[in-house]
Protein backbone atom coordinates (compact mmCIF):
# COMPACT_ATOMS: atom_id res chain seq x y z
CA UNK A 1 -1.31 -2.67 15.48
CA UNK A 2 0.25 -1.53 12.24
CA UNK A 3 -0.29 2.27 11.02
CA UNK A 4 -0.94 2.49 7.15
CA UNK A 5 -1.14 6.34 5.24
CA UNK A 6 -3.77 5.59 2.35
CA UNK A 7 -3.33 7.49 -1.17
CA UNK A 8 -5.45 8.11 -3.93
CA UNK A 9 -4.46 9.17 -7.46
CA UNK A 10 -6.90 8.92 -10.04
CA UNK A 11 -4.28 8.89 -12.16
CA UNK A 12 -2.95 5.63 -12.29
CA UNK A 13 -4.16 3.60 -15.21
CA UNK A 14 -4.11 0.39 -13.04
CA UNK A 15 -7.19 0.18 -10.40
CA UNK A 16 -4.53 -1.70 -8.18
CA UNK A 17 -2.02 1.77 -8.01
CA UNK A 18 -4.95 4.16 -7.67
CA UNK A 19 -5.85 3.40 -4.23
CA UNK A 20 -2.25 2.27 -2.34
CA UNK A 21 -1.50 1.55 1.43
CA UNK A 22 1.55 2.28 2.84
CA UNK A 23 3.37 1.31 6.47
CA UNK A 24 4.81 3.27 8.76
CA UNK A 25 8.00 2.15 9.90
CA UNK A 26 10.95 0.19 8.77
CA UNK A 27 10.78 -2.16 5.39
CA UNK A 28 12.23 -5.27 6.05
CA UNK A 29 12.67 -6.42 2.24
CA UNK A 30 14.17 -3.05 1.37
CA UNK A 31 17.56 -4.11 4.33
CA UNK A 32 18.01 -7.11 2.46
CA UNK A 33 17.18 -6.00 -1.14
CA UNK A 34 17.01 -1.98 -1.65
CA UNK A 35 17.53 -1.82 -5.39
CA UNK A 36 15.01 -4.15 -6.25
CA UNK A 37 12.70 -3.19 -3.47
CA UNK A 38 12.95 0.11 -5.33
CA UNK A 39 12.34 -1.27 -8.61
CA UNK A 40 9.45 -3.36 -7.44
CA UNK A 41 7.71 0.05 -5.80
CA UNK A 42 8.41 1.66 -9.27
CA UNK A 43 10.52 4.30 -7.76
CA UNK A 44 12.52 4.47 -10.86
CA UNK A 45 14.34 8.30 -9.72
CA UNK A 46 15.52 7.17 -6.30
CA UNK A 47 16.65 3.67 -7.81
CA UNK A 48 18.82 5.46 -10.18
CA UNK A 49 19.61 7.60 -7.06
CA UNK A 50 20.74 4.23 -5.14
CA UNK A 51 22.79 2.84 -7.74
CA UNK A 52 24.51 6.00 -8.44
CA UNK A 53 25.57 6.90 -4.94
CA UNK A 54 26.84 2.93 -4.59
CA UNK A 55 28.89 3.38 -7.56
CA UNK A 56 30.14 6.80 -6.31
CA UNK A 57 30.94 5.23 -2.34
CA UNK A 58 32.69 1.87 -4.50
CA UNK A 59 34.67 3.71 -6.86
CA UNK A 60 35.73 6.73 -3.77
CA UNK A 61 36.51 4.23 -1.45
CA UNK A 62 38.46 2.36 -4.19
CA UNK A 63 40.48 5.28 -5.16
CA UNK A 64 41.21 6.25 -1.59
CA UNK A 65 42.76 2.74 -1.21
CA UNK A 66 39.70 1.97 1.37
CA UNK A 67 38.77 -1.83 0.53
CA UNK A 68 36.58 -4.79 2.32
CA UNK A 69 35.73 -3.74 5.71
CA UNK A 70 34.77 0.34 4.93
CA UNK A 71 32.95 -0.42 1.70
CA UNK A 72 30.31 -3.08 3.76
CA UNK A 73 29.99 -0.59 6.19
CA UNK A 74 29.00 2.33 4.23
CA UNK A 75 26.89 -0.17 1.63
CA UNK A 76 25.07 -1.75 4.41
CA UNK A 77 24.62 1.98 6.28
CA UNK A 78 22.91 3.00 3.00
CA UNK A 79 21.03 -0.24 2.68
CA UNK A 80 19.70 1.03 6.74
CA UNK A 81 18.93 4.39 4.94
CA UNK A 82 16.55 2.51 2.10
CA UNK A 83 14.81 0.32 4.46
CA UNK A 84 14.17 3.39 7.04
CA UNK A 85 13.21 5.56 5.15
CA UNK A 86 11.74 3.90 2.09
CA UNK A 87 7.94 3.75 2.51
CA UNK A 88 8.46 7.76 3.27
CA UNK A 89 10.13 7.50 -0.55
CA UNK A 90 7.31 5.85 -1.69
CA UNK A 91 4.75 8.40 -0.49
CA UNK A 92 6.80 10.98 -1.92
CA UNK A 93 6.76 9.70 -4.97
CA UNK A 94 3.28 9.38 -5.16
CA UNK A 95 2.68 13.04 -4.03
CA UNK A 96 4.91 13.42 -6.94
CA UNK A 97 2.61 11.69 -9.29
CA UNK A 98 -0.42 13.47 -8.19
CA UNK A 99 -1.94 11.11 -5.78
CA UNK A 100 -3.35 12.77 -2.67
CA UNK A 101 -3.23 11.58 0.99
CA UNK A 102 -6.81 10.06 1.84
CA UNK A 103 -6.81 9.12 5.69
CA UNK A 104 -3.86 7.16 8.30
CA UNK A 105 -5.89 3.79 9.50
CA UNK A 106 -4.58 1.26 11.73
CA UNK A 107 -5.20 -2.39 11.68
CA UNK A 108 -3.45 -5.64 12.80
CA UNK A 109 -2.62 -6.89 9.21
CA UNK A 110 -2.92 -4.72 5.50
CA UNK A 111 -6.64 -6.74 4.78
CA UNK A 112 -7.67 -4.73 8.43
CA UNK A 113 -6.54 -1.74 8.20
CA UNK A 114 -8.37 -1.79 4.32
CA UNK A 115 -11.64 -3.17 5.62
CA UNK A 116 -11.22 -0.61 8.21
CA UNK A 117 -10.69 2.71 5.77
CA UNK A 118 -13.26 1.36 3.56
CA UNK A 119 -15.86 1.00 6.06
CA UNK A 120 -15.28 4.32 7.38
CA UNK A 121 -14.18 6.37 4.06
CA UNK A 122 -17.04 8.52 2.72
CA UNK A 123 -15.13 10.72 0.00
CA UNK A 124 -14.94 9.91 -3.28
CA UNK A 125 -13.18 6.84 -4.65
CA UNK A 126 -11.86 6.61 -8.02
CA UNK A 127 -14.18 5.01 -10.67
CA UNK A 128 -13.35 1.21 -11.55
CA UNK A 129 -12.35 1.03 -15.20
CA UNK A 130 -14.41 -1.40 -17.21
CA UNK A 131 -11.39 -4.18 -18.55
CA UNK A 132 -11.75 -7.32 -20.18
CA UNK A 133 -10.79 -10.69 -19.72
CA UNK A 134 -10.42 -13.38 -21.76
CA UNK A 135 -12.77 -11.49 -24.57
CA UNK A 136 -15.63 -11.39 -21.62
CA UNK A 137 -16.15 -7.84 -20.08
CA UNK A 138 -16.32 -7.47 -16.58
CA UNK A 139 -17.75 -4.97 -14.62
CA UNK A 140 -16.96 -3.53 -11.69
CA UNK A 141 -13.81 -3.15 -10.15
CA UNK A 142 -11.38 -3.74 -7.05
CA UNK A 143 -14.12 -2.12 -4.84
CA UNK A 144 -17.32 -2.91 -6.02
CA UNK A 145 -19.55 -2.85 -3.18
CA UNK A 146 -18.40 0.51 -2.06
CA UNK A 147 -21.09 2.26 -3.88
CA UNK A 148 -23.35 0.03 -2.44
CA UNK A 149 -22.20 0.90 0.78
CA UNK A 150 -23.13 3.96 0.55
CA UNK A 151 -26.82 3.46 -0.42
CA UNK A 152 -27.54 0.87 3.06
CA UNK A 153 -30.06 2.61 5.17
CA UNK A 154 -29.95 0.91 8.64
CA UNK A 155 -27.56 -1.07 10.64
CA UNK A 156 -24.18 -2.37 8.86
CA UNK A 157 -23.06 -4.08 11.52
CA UNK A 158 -24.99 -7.45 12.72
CA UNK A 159 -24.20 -9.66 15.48
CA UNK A 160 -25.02 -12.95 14.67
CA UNK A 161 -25.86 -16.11 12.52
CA UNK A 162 -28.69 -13.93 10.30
CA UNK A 163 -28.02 -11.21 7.89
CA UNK A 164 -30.61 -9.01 8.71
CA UNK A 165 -31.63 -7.47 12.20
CA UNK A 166 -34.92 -8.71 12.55
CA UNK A 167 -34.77 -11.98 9.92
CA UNK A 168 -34.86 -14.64 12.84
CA UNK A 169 -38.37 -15.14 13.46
CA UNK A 170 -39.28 -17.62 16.76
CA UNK A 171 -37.51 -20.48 16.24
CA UNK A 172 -36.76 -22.29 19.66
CA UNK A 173 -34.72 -25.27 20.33
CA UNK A 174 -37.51 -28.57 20.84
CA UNK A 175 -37.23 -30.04 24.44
């Protein structure tokens, strides 16, 4: 089971960024590739951050007469840096741009754990923005039923082939 933090911020003018799940834990793409992990998460301040202290460790080591083997040791220590602490960068970051923690879920994949905080969550969610596509308008948003949601009287939960508790009505299998 994974751990995800969930944020909100209103903010955001895309309904994909207002509501964001992040993992605990290490970031595997952000070992491999930090700067453009950074880049992709739109953490513009600590890419800067990462390309400046590179250039700083390259050019030190350089001056210092340090070559090869100390320069892929402190690079890749600093890539370990990124990837461990990265989704803590990215929740940061968010905090900085107003968004607000909203619950810690845990599921065995991301579509779990959302299912999961959605099902449970009874605050307020941001309101879809109506958008356009193609010329049509469409309404709704990313979460659409969730206002529904909250009108259900009754059960949510049914075991079975039927969608209502009480919908199957005597039918027996013919001997």
């Amino acid at each position: 089971m994974k751990t995800y933090t969930v944020h909100l911020n209103p903010q955001e003018k895309t309904e994909a960024r207002q509501i964001v799940f992040v993992k605990e834990g290490i970031s595997w793409p952000a070992l491999f590739v930090p700067f453009l992990w950074l880049l992709y998460h739109r953490l513009w301040l600590e890419a800067a951050a990462y390309l400046g202290l590179s250039l700083i460790l390259s050019a030190g080591l350089a001056f210092i007469g340090q070559g090869g083997f100390a320069l892929g040791l402190l690079s890749f220590v600093l890539q370990l840096l990124v990837a461990l602490e990265g989704n803590e960068l990215r929740r940061f970051a968010m905090e900085r741009k107003g968004g607000r923690l909203a619950g810690v879920v845990r599921g065995a994949d991301i579509d779990e754990a959302e299912e999961r905080f959605f099902r449970g969550y009874d605050g307020d969610l941001p309101a879809p923005r109506k958008r356009k596509l193609w010329g049509l308008p469409l309404s709704g948003g990313v979460w659409p039923a969730a206002e529904e949601r909250k009108k259900e009287k009754g059960p949510r939960d049914v075991v079975g082939l039927f969608q209502e508790p009480g919908s199957f009505s005597g039918w027996s299998p013919q001997k």
